[in-house]
Protein backbone atom coordinates (compact mmCIF):
# COMPACT_ATOMS: atom_id res chain seq x y z
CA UNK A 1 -11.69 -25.27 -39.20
CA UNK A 2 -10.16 -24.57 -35.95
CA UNK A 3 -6.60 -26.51 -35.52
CA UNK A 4 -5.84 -27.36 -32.04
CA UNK A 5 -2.41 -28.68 -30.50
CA UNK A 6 -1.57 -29.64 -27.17
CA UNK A 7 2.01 -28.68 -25.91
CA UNK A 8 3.50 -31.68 -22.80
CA UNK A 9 6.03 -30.09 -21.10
CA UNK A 10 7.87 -31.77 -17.91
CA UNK A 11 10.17 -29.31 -16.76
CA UNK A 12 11.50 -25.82 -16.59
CA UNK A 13 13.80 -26.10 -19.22
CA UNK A 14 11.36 -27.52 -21.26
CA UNK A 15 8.35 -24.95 -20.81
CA UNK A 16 11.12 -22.31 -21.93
CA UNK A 17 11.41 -24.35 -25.32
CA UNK A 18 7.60 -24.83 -25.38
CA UNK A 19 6.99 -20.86 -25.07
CA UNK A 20 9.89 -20.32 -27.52
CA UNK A 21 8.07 -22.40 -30.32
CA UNK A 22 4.85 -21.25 -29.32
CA UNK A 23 5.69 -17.56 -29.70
CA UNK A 24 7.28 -18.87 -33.14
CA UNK A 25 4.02 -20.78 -33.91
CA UNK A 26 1.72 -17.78 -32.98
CA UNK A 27 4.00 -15.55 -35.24
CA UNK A 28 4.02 -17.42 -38.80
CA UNK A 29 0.27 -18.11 -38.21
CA UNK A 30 -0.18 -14.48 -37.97
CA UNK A 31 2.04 -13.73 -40.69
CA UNK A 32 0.33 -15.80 -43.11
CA UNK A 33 -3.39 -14.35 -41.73
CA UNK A 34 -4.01 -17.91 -40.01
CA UNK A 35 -6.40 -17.13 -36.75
CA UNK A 36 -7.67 -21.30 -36.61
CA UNK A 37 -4.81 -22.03 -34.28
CA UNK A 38 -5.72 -23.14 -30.44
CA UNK A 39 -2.59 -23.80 -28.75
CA UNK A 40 -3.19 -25.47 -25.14
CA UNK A 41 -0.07 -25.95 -22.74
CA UNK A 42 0.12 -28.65 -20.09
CA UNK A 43 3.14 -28.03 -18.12
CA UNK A 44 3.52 -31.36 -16.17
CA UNK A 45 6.40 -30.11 -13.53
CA UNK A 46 5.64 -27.61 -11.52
CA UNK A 47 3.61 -24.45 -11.96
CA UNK A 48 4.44 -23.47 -15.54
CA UNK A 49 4.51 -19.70 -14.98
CA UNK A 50 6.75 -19.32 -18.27
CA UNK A 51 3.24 -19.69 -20.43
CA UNK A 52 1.21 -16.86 -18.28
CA UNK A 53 3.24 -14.48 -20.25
CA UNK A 54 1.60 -16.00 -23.60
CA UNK A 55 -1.41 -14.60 -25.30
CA UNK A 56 -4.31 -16.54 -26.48
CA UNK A 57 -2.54 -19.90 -24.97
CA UNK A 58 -4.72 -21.94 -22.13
CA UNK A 59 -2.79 -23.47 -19.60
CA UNK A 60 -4.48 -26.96 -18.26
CA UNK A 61 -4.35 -27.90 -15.36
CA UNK A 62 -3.74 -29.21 -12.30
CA UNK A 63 -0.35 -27.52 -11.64
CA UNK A 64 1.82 -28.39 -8.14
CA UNK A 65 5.19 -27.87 -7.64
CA UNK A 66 7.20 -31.04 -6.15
CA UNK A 67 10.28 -31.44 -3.77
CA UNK A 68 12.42 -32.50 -6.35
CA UNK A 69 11.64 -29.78 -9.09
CA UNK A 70 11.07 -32.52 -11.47
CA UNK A 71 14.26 -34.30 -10.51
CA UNK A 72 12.74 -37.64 -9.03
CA UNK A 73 14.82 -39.18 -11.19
CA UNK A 74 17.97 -37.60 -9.21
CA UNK A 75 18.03 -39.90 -6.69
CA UNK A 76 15.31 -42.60 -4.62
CA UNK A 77 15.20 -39.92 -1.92
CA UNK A 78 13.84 -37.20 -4.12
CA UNK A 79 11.55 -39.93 -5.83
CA UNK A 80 9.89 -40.58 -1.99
CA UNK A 81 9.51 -37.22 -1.34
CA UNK A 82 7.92 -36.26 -4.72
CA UNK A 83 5.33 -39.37 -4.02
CA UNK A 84 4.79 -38.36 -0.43
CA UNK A 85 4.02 -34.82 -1.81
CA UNK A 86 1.23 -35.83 -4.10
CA UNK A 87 2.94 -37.02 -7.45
CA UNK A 88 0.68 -40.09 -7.79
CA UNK A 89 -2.46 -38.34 -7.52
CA UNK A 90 -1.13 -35.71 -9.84
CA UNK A 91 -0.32 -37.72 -12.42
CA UNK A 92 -3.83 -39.23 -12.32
CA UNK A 93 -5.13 -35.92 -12.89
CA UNK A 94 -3.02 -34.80 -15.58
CA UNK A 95 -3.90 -37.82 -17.46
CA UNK A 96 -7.17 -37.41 -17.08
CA UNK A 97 -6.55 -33.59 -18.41
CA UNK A 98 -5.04 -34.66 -21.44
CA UNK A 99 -8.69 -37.40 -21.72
CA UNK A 100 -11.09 -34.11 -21.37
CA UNK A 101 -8.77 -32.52 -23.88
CA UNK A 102 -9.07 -35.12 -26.24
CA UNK A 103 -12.52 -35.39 -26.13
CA UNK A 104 -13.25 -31.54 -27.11
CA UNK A 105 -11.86 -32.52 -30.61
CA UNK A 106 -9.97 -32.99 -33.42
CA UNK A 107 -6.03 -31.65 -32.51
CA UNK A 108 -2.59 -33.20 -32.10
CA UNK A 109 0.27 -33.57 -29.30
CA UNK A 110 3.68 -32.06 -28.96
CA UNK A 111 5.41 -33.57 -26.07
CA UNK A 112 8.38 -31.48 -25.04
CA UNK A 113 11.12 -32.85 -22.69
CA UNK A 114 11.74 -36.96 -22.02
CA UNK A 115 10.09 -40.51 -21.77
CA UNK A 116 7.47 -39.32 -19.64
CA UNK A 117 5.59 -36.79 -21.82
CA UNK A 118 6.54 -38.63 -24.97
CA UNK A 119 4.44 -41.54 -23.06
CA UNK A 120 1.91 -39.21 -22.65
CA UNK A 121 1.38 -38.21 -26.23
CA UNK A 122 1.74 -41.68 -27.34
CA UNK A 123 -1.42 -42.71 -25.19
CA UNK A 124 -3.35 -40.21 -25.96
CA UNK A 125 -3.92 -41.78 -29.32
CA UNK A 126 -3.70 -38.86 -31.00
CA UNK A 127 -0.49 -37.62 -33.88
CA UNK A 128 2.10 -36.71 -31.85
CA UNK A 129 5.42 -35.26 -32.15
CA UNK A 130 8.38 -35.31 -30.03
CA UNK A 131 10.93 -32.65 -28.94
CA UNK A 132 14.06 -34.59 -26.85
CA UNK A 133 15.81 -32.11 -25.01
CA UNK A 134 17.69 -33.58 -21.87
CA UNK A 135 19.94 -36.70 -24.23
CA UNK A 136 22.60 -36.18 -26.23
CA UNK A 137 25.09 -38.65 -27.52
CA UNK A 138 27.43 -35.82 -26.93
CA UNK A 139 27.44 -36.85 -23.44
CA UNK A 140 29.50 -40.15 -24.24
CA UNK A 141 31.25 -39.64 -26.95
CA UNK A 142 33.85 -37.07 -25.82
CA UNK A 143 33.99 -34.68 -23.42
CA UNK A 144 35.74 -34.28 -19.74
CA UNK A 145 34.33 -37.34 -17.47
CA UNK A 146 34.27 -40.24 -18.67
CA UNK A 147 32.38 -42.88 -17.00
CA UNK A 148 33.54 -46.11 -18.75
CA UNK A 149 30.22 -47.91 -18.01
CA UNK A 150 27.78 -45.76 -19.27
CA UNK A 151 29.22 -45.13 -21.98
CA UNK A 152 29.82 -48.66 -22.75
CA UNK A 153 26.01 -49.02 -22.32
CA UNK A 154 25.73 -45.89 -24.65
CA UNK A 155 28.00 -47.47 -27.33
CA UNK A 156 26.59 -50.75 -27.43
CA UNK A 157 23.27 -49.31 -27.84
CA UNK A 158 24.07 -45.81 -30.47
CA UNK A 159 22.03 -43.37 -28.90
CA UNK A 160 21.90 -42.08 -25.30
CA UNK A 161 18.15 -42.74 -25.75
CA UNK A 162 16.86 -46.04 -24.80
CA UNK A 163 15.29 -48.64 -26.74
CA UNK A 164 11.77 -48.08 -25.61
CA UNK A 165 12.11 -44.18 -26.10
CA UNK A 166 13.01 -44.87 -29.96
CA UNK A 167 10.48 -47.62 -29.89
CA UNK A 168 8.05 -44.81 -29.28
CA UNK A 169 9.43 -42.04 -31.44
CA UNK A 170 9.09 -44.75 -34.41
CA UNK A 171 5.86 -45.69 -33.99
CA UNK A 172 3.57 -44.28 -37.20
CA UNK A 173 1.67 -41.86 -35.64
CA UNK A 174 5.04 -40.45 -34.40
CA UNK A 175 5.11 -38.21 -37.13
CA UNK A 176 8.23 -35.47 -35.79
CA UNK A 177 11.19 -35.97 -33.82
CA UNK A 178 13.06 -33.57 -33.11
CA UNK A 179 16.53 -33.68 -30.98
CA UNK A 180 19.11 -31.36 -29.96
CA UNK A 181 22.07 -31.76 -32.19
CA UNK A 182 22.58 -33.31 -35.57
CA UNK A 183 25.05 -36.40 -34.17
CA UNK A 184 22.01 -37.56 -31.59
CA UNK A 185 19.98 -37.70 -34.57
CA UNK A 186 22.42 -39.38 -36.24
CA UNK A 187 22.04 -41.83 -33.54
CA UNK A 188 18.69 -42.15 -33.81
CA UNK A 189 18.19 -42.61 -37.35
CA UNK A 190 20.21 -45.86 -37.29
CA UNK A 191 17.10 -47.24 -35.74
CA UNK A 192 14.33 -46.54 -37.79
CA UNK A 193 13.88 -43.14 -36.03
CA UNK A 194 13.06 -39.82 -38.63
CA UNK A 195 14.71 -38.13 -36.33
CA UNK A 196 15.90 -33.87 -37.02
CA UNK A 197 17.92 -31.20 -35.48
CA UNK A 198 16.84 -27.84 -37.24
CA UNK A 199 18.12 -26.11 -33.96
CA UNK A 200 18.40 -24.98 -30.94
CA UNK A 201 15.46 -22.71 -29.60
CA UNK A 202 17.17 -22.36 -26.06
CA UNK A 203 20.28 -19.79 -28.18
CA UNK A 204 16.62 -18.16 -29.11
CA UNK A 205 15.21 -14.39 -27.92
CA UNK A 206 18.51 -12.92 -26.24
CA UNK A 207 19.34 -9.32 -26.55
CA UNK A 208 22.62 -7.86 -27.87
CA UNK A 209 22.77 -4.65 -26.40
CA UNK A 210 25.82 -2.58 -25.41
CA UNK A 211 27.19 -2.57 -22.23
CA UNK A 212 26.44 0.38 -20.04
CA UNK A 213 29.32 2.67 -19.64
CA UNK A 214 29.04 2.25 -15.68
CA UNK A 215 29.85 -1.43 -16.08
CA UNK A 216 32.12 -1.22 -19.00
CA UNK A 217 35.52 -1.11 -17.35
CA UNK A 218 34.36 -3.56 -14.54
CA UNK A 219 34.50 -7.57 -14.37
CA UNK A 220 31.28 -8.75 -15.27
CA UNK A 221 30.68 -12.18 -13.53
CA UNK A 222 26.92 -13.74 -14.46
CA UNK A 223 25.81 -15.09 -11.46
CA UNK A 224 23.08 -18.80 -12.07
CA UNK A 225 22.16 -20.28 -8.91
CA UNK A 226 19.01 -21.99 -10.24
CA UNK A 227 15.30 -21.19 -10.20
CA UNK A 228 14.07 -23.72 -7.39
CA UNK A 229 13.77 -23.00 -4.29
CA UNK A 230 15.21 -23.99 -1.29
CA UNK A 231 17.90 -25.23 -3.76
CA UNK A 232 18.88 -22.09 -5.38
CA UNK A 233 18.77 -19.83 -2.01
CA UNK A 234 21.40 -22.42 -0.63
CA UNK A 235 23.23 -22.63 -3.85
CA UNK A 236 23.20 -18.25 -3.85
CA UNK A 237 24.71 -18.60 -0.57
CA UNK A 238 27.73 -20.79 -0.95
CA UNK A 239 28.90 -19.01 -4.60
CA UNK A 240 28.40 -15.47 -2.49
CA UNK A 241 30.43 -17.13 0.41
CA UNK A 242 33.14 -18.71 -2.23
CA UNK A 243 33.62 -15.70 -4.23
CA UNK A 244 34.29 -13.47 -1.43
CA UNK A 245 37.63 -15.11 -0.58
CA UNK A 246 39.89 -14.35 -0.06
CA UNK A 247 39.21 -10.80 -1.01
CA UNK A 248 36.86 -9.83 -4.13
CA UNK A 249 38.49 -7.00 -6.76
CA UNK A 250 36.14 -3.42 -5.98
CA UNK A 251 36.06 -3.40 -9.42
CA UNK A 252 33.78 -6.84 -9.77
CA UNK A 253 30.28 -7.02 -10.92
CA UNK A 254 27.66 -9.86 -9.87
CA UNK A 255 24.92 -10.23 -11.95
CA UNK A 256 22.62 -11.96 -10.38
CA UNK A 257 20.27 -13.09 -12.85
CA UNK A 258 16.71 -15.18 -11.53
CA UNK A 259 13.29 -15.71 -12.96
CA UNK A 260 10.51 -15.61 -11.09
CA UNK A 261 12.19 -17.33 -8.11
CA UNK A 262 13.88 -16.92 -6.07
CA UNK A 263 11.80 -13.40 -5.11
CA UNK A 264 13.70 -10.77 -3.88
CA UNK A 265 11.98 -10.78 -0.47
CA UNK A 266 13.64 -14.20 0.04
CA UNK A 267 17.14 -12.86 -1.16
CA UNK A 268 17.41 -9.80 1.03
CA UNK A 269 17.63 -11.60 4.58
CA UNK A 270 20.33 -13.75 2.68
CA UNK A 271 21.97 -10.27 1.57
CA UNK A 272 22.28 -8.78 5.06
CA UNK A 273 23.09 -11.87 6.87
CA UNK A 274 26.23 -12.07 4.12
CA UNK A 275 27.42 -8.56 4.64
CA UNK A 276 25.57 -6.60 2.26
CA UNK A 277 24.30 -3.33 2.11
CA UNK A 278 21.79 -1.74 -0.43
CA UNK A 279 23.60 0.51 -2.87
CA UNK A 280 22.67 3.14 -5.83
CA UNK A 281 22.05 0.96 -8.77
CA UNK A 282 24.27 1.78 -11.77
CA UNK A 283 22.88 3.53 -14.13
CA UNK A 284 21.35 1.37 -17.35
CA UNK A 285 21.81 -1.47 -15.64
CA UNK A 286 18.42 -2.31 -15.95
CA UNK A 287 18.97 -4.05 -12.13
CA UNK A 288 16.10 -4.15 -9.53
CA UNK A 289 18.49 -3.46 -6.40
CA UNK A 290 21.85 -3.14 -5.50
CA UNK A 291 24.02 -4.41 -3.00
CA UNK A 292 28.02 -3.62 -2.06
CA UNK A 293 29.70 -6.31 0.20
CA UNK A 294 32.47 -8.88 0.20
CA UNK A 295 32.19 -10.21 -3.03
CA UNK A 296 31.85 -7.13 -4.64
CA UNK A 297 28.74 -5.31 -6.17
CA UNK A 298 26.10 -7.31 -6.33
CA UNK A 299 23.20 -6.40 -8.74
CA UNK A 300 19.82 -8.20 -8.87
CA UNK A 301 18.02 -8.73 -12.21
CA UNK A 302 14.58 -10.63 -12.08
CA UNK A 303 13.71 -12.02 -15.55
CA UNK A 304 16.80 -10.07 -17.31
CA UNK A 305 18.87 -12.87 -18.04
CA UNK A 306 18.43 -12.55 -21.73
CA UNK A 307 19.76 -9.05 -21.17
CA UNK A 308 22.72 -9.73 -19.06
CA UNK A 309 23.92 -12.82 -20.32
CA UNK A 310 25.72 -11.01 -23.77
CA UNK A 311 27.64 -8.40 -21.25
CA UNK A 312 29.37 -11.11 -19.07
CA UNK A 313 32.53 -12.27 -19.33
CA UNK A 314 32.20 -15.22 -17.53
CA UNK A 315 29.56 -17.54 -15.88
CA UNK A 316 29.07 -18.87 -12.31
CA UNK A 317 26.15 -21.34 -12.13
CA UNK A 318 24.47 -23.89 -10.38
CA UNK A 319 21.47 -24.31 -12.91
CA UNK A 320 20.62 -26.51 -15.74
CA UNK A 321 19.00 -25.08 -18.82
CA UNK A 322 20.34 -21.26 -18.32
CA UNK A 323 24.19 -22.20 -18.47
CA UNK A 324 23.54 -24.55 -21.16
CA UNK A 325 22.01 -21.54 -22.98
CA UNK A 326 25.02 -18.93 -21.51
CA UNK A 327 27.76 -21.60 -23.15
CA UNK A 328 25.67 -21.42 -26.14
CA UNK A 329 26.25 -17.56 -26.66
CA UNK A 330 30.45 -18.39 -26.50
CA UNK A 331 30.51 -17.71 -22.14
CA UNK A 332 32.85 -19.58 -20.71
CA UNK A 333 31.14 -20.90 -17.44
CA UNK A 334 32.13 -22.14 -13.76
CA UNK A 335 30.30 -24.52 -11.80
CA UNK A 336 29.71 -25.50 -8.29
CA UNK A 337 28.26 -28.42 -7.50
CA UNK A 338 25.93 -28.84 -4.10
CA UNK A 339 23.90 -31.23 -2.02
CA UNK A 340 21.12 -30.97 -4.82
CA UNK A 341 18.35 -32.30 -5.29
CA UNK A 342 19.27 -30.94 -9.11
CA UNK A 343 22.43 -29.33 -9.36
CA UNK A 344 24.39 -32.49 -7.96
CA UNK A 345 27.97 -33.30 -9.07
CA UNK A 346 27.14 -36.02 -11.05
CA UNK A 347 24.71 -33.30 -12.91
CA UNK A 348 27.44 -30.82 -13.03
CA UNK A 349 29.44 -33.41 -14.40
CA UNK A 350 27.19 -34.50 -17.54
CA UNK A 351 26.47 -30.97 -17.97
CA UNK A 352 30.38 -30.40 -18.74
CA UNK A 353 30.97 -33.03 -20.65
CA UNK A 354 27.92 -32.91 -22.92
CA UNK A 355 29.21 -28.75 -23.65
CA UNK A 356 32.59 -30.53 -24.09
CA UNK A 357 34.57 -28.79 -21.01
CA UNK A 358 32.99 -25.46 -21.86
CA UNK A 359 31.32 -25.53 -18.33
CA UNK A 360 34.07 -26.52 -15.67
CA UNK A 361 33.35 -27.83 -12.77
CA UNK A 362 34.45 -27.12 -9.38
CA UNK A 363 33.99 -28.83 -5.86
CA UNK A 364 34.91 -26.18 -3.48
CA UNK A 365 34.84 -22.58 -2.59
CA UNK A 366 38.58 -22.01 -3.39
CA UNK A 367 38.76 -23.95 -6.23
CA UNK A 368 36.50 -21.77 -7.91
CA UNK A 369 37.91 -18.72 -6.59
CA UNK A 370 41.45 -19.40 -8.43
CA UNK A 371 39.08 -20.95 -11.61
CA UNK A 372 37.40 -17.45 -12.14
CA UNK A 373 40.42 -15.34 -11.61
CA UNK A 374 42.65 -17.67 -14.20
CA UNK A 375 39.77 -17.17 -17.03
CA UNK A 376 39.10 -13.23 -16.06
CA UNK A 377 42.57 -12.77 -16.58
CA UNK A 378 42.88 -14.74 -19.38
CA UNK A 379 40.42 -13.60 -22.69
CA UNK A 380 42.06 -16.27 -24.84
CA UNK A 381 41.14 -19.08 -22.73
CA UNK A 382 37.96 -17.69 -22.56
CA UNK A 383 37.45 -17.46 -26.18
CA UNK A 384 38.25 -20.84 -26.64
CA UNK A 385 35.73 -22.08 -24.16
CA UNK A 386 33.24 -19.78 -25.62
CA UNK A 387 34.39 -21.62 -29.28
CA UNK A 388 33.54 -25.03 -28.07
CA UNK A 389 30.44 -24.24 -26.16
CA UNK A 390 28.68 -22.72 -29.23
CA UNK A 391 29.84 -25.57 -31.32
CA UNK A 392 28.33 -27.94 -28.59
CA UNK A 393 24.84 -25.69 -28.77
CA UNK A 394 24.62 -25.14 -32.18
CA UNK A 395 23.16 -21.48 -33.52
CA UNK A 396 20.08 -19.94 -33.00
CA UNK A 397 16.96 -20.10 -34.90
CA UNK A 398 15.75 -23.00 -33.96
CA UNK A 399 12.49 -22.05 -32.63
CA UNK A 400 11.36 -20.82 -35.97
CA UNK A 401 12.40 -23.70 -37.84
CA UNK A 402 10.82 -26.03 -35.47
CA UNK A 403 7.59 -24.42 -35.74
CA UNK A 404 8.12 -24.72 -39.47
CA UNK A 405 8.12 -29.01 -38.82
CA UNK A 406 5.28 -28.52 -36.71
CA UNK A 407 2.81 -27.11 -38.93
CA UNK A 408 4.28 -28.96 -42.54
CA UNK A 409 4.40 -32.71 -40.61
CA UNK A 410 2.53 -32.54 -37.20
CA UNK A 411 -0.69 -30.01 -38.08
CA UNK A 412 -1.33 -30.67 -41.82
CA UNK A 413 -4.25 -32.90 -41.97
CA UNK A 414 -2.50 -34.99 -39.26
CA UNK A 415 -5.93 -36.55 -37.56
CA UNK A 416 -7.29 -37.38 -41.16
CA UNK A 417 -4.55 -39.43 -42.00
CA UNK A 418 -3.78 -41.37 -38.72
CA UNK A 419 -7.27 -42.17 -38.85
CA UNK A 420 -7.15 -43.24 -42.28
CA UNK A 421 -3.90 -45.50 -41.42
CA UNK A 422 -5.06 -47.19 -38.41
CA UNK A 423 -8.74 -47.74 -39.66
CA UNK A 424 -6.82 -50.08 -42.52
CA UNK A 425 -4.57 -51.53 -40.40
CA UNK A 426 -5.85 -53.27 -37.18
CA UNK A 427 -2.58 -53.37 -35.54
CA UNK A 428 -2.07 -49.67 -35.20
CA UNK A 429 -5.53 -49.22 -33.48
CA UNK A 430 -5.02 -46.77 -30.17
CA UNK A 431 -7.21 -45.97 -27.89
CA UNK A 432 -9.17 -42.02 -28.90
CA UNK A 433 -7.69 -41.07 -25.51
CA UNK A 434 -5.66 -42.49 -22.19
C-alpha cells in the first residue's frame, strides 16, 4: 500500500526545511527497503525551485511569485500589491490543488511554516502535522529590543503563537507539532498543545571543509543580501557601497553567497557601475566569478552557501532564514536594515533579539563599517557571539529526527484512525477535503 503525504510550504525558508526533511524522509525509507512512499510538495509562496532538485517528489501547482516574497504580512502596502498581483485567485487555486489531491487517496498533510498552511492542512480534513518555524518565545523573553507591548501581549498569553494557532495545533487530528526550540514548546504545552523540538533542520547539510590556502590569511566576510529580487539587488548595493568606506583592507574577502537569485547577469551591471572589475578567481574557491574593487575582492558563489558559510569569520546580511542558519554554525553576524519589503528594521530587529544579540543590527553605512572592523579585530567577541547564536539555534540533526515523528505519529495508520475517531464522535466530523 502506497503511503502518500503532502508537504504545505509558505515561504523560502520554509521549502528549505521541507526539502531538508524530505531528503531525510526519502533516506530512512530507503534504508529500511520502503519504496510505498509518494511525497507531493505544494510550495504556496513563490516558485518553489528548492524541490526541483528532489527526486521522485511532484511539485503541485499553480506556482507565482508575489511582490512581497511572501511578506504581505510586512506591511498593508505589500498586502495591496500582493492582491493586485493575483494572490486571491491564487489562493483559490491552491486550495483547490490540495481538493484534487485529496481526492486521489488515502495520504496525510505536513504543513510547514505559519497560520496559513497550518489552516490549510486543517481543512483539508485529512491527519495533519505541523512544523512552526517563524515564532519563538525567544523573541520576548530576552534578547536586545524590547518592545514593552508585545511582549506584554506575549506574556499574558505564554506563547508567541496565538490562541487560534494552538487552537488548531490541538485539535485531534493534529497529531505532530513540531516548533523550533524546546522553551516555545514549553509554551505551547501549557495549553493543551503536544508540542516537540527534536531540532533544528535549518543547522542541517553544511560542509566543513578547509579553507583554501589562497583565502587562508585573508578576512573572510560572508556576504547575505537576500534571495528576492528587486530587494536583494538594492540590498547588494548599499552593503557594497557601505563596506567600501572609507577604504576596504586589500587583504578582504566578500563572499557573496546567493541561490538561484539574484542571477549573475543581474549582478554584473551592478558590479561595473560600483567599480568592479572581473578578476582571476582564487584557486579552490569554488567561486563562479571574481571581481577586485573598492570593497575589496569580491567573489560570487551561486548555491555555495553551505560551503562558504564554515570559512567566514563574520556575516553581513540582509536575509532571513540564511543568517539565522550562519548564527547557528557560531558566526557572529552584521545587519543592515533597508526599505524592505522583508528585510525591514523592525525584521532586523526580531531577528536579533530572537538569536539573543548574536545578529547586530545596524542603520547606516558607517555604522556598520566600524561594527565589522571591531569584531574582525576582535576573535573573542566573536566567539562569544558565535556561543550565543548556537545556543539560540540549537544543534543539528534535526531533519532526521523530524522525519523520525513523521513516519512513527503522522504516517502510521494515520487515515485509519482519524476515520475511526471522527466516525464515533460526531463533533470531530471534517469535511474529506476544502
Amino acid at each position: 500500500m502506497t503511503t502518500r503525504l503532502l508537504l504545505l510550504s509558505n515561504g523560502h525558508g520554509e521549502d528549505l526545511i521541507a526539502m531538508r526533511i524530505i531528503e531525510a524522509l526519502q533516506l530512512q525509507a530507503r534504508e529500511l527497503g520502503i519504496s510505498e512512499l509518494e511525497i507531493s510538495v505544494l510550495a504556496l509562496v513563490g516558485e518553489g525551485k528548492s524541490f526541483g532538485k528532489l527526486n521522485n517528489v511532484q511539485c503541485l501547482g499553480p506556482l507565482q511569485r508575489l511582490p512581497s516574497g511572501g511578506f504581505s504580512n510586512q506591511s498593508f502596502w505589500a498586502l495591496l500589491k500582493d492582491l493586485w498581483a493575483g494572490l486571491g485567485p491564487l489562493s483559490l487555486a491552491q486550495i483547490r490543488s490540495i481538493r484534487r489531491w485529496c481526492k486521489q487517496g488515502d495520504g496525510a498533510v505536513l504543513a510547514v511554516g505559519d497560520l496559513l498552511p497550518l489552516i490549510l492542512a486543517w481543512g483539508s480534513g485529512r491527519s495533519y502535522g505541523f512544523i512552526g518555524t517563524p515564532k519563538s518565545d525567544y523573541t520576548w523573553s530576552s534578547g536586545p529590543g524590547r518592545n514593552p507591548l508585545a511582549d506584554a501581549y506575549h506574556r499574558l498569553k505564554g506563547s508567541e503563537w496565538d490562541p487560534w494557532e494552538w487552537a488548531l495545533m490541538a485539535r485531534p487530528n493534529c497529531r505532530l507539532v513540531v516548533c523550533r526550540d524546546p522553551l516555545t514548546a514549553r509554551g505551547l504545552r501549557r495549553h493543551g498543545v503536544a508540542a516537540l523540538a527534536p531540532g533544528n533542520p535549518m543547522l542541517d547539510g553544511f560542509e566543513i571543509q578547509p579553507v583554501p590556502l589562497a583565502l587562508s590569511e585573508m578576512q573572510r566576510v560572508l556576504l547575505l543580501p537576500g534571495s528576492r529580487c528587486p530587494e536583494a539587488l538594492e540590498n547588494l548595493k548599499r552593503l557594497l557601497i557601505s563596506l567600501a568606506q572609507p577604504v576596504a583592507p586589500t587583504s578582504r574577502v566578500l563572499l557573496l553567497a546567493c541561490g538561484a537569485t539574484p542571477a549573475a547577469a543581474e549582478l554584473e551591471p551592478l558590479f561595473a557601475a560600483l567599480g568592479y572589475h572581473s578578476t582571476v578567481i582564487p584557486l579552490g574557491s569554488k567561486a563562479q566569478g571574481a571581481w577586485q574593487g573598492p570593497a575589496g575582492l569580491l567573489l560570487l558563489g551561486t548555491r555555495l552557501f553551505p560551503t562558504w558559510a564554515p570559512w567566514a569569520q563574520v556575516g553581513v546580511a540582509c536575509a532571513g532564514t540564511a543568517t539565522e542558519q550562519l548564527v547557528g554554525i557560531g558566526c557572529a553576524v552584521l545587519s543592515l536594515a533597508g526599505p524592505g519589503p522583508q528585510f525591514t528594521l523592525g525584521f532586523a530587529k526580531r531577528q536579533s533579539r530572537l538569536l539573543g544579540g548574536a545578529v547586530r543590527v545596524c542603520r547606516k553605512g558607517p555604522e556598520l563599517q566600524r561594527a565589522l572592523e571591531l569584531l574582525l579585530k576582535s576573535p573573542a567577541l566573536q566567539l562569544e557571539l558565535g556561543r550565543i547564536g548556537r545556543q539560540r539555534m540549537g544543534p543539528p540533526g534535526g531533519s532526521a529526527a523530524i522525519a523520525t515523528l513523521i513516519k512513527e505519529q503522522l504516517l502510521t495508520n494515520c487515515d485509519v484512525q482519524i476515520s475511526n475517531r471522527n466516525a464515533n464522535d460526531p463533533a470531530l466530523k471534517t469535511p474529506e477535503c476544502i
